[in-house]
Protein backbone atom coordinates (compact mmCIF):
# COMPACT_ATOMS: atom_id res chain seq x y z
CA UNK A 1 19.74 -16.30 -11.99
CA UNK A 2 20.17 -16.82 -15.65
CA UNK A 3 16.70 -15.81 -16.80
CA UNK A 4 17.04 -12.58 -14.70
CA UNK A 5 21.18 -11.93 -16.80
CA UNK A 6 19.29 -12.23 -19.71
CA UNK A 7 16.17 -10.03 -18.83
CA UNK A 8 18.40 -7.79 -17.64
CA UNK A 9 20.45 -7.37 -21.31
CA UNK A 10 16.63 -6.64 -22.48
CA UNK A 11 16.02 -10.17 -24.07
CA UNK A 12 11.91 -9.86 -24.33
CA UNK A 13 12.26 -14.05 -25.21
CA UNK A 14 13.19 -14.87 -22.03
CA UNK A 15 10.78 -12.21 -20.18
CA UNK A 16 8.30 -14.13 -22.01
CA UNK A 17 8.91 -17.48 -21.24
CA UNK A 18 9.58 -16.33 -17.52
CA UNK A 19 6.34 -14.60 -17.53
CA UNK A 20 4.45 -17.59 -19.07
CA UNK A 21 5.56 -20.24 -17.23
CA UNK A 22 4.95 -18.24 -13.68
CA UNK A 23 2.22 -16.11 -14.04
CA UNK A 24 -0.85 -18.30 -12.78
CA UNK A 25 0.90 -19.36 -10.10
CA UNK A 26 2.07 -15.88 -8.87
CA UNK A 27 -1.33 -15.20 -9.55
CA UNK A 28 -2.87 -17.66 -7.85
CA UNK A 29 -0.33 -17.07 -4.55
CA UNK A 30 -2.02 -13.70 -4.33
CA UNK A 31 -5.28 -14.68 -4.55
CA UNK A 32 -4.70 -16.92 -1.71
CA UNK A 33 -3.82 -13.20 -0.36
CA UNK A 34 -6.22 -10.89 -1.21
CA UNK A 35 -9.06 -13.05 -1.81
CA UNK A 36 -10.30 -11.21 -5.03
CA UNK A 37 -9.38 -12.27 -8.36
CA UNK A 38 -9.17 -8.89 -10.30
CA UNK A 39 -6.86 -7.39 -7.30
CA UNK A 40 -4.70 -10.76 -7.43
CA UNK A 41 -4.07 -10.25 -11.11
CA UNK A 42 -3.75 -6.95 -11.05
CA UNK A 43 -0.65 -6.77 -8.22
CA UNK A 44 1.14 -9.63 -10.17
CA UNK A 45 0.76 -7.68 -13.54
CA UNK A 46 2.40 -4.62 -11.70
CA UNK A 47 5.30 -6.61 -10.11
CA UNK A 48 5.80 -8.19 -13.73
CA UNK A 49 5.92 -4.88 -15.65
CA UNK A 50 8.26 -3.35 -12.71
CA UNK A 51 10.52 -5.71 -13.61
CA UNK A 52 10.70 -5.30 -17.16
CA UNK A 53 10.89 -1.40 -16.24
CA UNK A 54 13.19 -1.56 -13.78
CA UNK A 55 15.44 -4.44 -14.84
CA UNK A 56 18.69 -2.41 -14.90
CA UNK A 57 18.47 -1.15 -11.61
CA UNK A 58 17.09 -3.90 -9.66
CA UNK A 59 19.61 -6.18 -7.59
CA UNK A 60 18.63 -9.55 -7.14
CA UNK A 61 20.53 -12.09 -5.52
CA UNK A 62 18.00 -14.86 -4.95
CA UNK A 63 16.32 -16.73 -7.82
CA UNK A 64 14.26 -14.39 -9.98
CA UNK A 65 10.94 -16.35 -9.02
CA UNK A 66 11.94 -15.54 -5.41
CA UNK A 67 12.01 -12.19 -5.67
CA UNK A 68 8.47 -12.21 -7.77
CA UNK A 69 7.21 -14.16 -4.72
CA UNK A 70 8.17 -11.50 -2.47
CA UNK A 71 7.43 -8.47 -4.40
CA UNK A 72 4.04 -9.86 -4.94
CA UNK A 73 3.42 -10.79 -1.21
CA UNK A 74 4.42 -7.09 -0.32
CA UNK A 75 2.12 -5.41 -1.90
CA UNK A 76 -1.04 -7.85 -1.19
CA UNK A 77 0.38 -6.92 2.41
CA UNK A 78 0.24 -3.36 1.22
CA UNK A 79 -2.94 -3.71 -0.45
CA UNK A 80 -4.18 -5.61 2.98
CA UNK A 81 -3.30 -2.66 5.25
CA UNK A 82 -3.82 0.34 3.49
CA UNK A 83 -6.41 0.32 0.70
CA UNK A 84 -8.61 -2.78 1.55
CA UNK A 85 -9.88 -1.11 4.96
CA UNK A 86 -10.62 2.38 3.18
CA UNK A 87 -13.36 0.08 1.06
CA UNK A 88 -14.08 -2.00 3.85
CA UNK A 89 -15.08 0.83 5.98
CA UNK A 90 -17.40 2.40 3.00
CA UNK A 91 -19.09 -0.62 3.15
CA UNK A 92 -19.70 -1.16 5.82
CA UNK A 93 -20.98 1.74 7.11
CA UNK A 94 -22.95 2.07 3.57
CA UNK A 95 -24.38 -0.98 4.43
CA UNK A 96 -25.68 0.06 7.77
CA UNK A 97 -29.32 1.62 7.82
CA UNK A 98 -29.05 4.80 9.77
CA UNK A 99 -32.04 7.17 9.92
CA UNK A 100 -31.34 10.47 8.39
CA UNK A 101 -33.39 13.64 9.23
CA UNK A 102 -34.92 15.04 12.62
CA UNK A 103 -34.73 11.34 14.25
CA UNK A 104 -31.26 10.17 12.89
CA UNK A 105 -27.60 11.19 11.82
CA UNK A 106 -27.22 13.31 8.43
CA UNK A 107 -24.88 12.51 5.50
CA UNK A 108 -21.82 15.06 7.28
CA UNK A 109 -22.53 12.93 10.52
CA UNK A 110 -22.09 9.91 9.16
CA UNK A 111 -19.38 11.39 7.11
CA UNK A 112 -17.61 12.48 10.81
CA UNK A 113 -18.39 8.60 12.08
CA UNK A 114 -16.48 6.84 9.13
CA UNK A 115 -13.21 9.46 10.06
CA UNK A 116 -13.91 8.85 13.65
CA UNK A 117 -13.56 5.14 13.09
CA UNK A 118 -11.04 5.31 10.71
CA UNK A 119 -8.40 7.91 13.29
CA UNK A 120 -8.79 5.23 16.40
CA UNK A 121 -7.83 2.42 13.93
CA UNK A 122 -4.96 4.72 13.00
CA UNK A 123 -4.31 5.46 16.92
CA UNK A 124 -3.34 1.80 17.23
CA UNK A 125 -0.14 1.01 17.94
CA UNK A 126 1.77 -0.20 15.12
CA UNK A 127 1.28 -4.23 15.18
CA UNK A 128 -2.09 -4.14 16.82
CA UNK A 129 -3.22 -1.84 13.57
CA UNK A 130 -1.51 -4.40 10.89
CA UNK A 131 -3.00 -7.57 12.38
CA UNK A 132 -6.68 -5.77 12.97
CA UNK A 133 -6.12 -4.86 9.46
CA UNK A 134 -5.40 -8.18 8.48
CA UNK A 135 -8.32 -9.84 10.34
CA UNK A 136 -10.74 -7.77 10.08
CA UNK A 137 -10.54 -5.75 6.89
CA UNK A 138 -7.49 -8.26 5.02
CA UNK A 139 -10.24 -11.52 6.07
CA UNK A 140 -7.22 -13.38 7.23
CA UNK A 141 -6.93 -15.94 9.91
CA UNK A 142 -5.27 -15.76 12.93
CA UNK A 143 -2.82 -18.09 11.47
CA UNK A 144 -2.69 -16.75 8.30
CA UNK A 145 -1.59 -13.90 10.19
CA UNK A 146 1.11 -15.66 12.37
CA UNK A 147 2.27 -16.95 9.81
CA UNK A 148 2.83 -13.98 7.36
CA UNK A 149 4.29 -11.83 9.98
CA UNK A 150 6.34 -14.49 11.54
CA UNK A 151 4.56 -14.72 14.80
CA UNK A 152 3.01 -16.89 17.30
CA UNK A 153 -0.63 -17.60 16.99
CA UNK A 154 -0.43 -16.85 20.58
CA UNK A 155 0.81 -13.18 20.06
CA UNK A 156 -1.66 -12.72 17.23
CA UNK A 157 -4.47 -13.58 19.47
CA UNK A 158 -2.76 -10.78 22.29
CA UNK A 159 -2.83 -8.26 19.99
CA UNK A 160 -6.21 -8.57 18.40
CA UNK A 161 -7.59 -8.58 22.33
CA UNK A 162 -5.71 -5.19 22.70
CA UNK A 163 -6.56 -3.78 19.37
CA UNK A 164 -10.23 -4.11 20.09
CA UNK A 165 -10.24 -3.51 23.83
CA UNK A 166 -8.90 -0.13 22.38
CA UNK A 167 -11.51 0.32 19.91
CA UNK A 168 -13.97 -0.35 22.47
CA UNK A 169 -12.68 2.23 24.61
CA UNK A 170 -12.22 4.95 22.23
CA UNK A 171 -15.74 4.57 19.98
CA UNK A 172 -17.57 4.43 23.58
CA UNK A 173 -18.42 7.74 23.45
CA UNK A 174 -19.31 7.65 19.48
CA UNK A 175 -21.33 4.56 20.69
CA UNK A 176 -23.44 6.09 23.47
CA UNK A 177 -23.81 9.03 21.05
CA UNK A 178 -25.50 6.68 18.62
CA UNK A 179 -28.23 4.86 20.96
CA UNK A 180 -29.81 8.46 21.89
């Protein structure tokens, strides 16, 4: 709590040493998360300069390193559910060779597939949707994923069977569509 009273008065020294002293290991904690370097550093630079913004108005009653921890594994969750999939999905679907023209699907087809895909992920209920996100687009393990959301491995398991059972069902028609 003492480095945060004296970031708080506005004392860049101790910022600094805080910052220096925890930054590759905040770092590397959200690599562990995200898996990409330049993403890692780039959520632990924000959570570091929203402190020094915000350092009046923020609250904290834990150890300041805590509350980096947590800020930092909030928005790798964030980044997990929300903006990984959206470049996932271009991928992917960039990735797959689809004839174009009189035998295949044109770009506003394939444009209509991606938001197709993208609405029945949406349709999922609430924790089926985070932990596909997680698996699927975040790359996590079913662990990984227990753990973080403070579940069983078990329930993990149940709700990636419903999440794609329900995919399966609602892309079967986009599916048949396709294999004409």
């Amino acid at each position: 709590m003492h480095e945060f009273e004296g970031i708080k008065a506005g004392n860049i020294r101790v910022y600094e040493s805080f910052f220096k002293a925890n930054y590759k290991k905040v770092s590397r904690f959200a690599y562990k998360m995200v898996r990409e370097e330049t993403i890692a550093e780039e959520i632990t630079q924000e959570v570091f300069i929203y402190i020094w913004d915000k350092r009046d108005k923020i609250n904290i009653t834990d150890s300041l390193l805590s509350y980096v921890f947590a800020a930092v594994r909030n928005r790798c969750i964030n980044y997990i559910k929300l903006e990984l999939p959206k470049q996932r999905s271009m991928e992917d679907i960039d990735t797959i060779e689809i004839p174009t023209g009189e035998d295949g699907l044109d770009p506003d087809d394939l444009d209509r597939t991606r938001e197709i895909i993208d609405r029945c992920i949406q349709a999922l209920p609430e924790k089926c949707r985070e932990i596909f996100v997680l698996s699927r687009y975040g790359g996590l393990t079913y662990d990984e994923i227990a753990e973080d959301m403070e579940l069983s491995v078990k329930t993990v398991e149940n709700q990636m069977g419903i999440a794609l059972k329900k995919l399966r069902e609602s892309l079967r028609p986009l599916l048949n569509s396709l294999k004409r």
